[in-house]
Protein backbone atom coordinates (compact mmCIF):
# COMPACT_ATOMS: atom_id res chain seq x y z
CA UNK A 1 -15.40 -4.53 8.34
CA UNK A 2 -14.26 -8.02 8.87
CA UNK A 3 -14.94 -9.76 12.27
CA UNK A 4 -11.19 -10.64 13.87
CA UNK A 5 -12.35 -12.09 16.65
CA UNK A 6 -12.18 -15.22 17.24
CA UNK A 7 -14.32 -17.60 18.99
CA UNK A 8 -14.06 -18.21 22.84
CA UNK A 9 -11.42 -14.95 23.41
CA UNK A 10 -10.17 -15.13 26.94
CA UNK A 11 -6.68 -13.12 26.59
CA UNK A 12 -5.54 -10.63 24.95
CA UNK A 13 -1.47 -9.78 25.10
CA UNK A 14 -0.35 -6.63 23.45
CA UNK A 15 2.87 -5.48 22.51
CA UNK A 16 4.02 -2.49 21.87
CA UNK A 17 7.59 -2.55 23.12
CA UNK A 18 11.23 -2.79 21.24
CA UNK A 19 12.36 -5.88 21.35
CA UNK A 20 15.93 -6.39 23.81
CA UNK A 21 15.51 -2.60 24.93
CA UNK A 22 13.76 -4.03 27.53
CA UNK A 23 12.09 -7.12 29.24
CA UNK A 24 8.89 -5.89 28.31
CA UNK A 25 8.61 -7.52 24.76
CA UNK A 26 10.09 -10.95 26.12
CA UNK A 27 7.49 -10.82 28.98
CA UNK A 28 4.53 -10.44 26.88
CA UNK A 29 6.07 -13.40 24.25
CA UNK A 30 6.12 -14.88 27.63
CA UNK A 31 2.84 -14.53 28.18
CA UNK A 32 1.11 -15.58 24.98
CA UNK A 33 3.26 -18.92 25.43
CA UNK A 34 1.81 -19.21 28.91
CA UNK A 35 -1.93 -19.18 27.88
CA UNK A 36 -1.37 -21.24 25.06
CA UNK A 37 0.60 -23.72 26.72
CA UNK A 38 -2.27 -24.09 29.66
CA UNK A 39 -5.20 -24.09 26.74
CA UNK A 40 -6.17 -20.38 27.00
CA UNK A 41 -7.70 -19.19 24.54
CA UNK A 42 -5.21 -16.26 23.31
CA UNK A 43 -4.72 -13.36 20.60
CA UNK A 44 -1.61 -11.39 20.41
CA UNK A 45 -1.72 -8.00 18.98
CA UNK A 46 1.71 -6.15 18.00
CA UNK A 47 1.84 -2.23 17.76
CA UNK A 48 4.04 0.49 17.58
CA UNK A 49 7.52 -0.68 18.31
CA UNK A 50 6.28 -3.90 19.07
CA UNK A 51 5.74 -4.56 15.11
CA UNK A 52 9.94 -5.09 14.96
CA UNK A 53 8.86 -8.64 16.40
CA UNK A 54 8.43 -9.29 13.23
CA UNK A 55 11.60 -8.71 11.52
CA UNK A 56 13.49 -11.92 10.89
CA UNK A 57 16.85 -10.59 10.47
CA UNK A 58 16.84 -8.72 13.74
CA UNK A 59 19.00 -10.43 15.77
CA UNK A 60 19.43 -11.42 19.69
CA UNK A 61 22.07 -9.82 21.82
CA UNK A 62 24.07 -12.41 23.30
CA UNK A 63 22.65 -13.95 26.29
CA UNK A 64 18.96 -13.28 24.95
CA UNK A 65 16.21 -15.25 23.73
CA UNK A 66 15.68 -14.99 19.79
CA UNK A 67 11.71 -13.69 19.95
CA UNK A 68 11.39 -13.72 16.60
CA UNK A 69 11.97 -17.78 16.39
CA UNK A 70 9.66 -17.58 19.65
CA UNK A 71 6.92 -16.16 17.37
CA UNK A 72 7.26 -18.86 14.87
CA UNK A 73 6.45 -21.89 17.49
CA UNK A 74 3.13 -19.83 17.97
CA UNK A 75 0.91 -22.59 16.36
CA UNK A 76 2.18 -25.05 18.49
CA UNK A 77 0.44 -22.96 20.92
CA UNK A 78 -2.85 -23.07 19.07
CA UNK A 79 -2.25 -19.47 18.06
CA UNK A 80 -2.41 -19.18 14.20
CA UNK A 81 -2.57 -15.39 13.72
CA UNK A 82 -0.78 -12.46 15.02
CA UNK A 83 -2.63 -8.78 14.85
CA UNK A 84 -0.55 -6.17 14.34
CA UNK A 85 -1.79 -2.57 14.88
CA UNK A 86 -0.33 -1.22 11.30
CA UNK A 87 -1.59 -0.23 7.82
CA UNK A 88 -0.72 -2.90 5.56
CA UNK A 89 1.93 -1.45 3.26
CA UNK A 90 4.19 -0.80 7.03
CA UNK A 91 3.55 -4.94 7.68
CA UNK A 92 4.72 -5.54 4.44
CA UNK A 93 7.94 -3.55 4.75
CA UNK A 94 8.62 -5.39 7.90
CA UNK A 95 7.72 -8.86 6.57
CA UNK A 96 9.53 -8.35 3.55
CA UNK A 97 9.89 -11.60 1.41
CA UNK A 98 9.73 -13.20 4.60
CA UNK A 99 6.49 -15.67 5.66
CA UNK A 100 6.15 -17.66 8.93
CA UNK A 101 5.23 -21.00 8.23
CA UNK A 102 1.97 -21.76 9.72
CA UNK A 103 1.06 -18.40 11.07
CA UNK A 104 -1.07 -15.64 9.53
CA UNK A 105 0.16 -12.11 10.35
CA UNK A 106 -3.14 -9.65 9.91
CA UNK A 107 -3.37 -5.94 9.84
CA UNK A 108 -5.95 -4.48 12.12
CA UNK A 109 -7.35 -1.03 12.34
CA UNK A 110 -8.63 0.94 15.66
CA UNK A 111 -11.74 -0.41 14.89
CA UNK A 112 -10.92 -4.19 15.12
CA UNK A 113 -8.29 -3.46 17.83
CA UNK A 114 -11.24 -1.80 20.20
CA UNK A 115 -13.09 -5.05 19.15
CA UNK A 116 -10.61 -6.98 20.33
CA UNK A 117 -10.03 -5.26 23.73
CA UNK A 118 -14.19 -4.97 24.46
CA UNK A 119 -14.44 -9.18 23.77
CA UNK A 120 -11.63 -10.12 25.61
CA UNK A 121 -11.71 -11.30 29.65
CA UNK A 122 -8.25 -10.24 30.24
CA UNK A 123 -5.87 -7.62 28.76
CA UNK A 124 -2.12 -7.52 29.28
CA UNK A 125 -0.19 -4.83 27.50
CA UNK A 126 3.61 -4.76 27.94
């Protein structure tokens, strides 16, 4: 098993909400910005319906913040990969052609996702 932890883990944001069905998936974007921005160390771990964060053509209802583009300023955060919670062929599907510049996108098992839980100081899950 590879290690995905990386070095210094303070926070750990997990999403597992639809985007726009909710506030929920813009809080926890919200979030991962926030620790970056203040020089927290932070990992970001999509799941379940959380994983349509991904999808590039999905697009913003009016008055709403694009999340996807959101994602894709991640390394100016000093966050360079985003876990999602998915067997690789599903992260492929929802990636399609499509790569973020700059950003690794990494399918983790229960295993590493445990992992990353047990090393982190602080868990938010939205």
């Amino acid at each position: 098993m590879s290690s995905v932890l990386p070095e210094g883990n303070t926070w750990l944001v997990i999403i597992g909400s639809a985007p726009y069905q909710s506030l929920r998936a813009e809080a926890g974007v919200d979030a991962v910005l926030g620790c970056g921005a203040f020089g927290q160390s932070v990992s970001l771990v999509l799941k379940s319906h959380g994983l349509e964060l991904l999808r590039a053509d999905r697009v913003a209802p009016e008055g709403q913040r694009n999340l996807y583009r959101q994602l894709t300023s991640l390394p100016l955060y000093d966050v360079a990969t985003i876990h999602a919670y998915a067997d690789s062929a599903l992260l492929a599907s929802l990636l399609g052609d499509e790569s973020i510049e700059d950003l690794t996108v990494t399918a983790i098992d229960a295993l590493q996702l445990r992992a990353l839980i047990a090393s982190s100081h602080h868990v938010l899950s939205f």
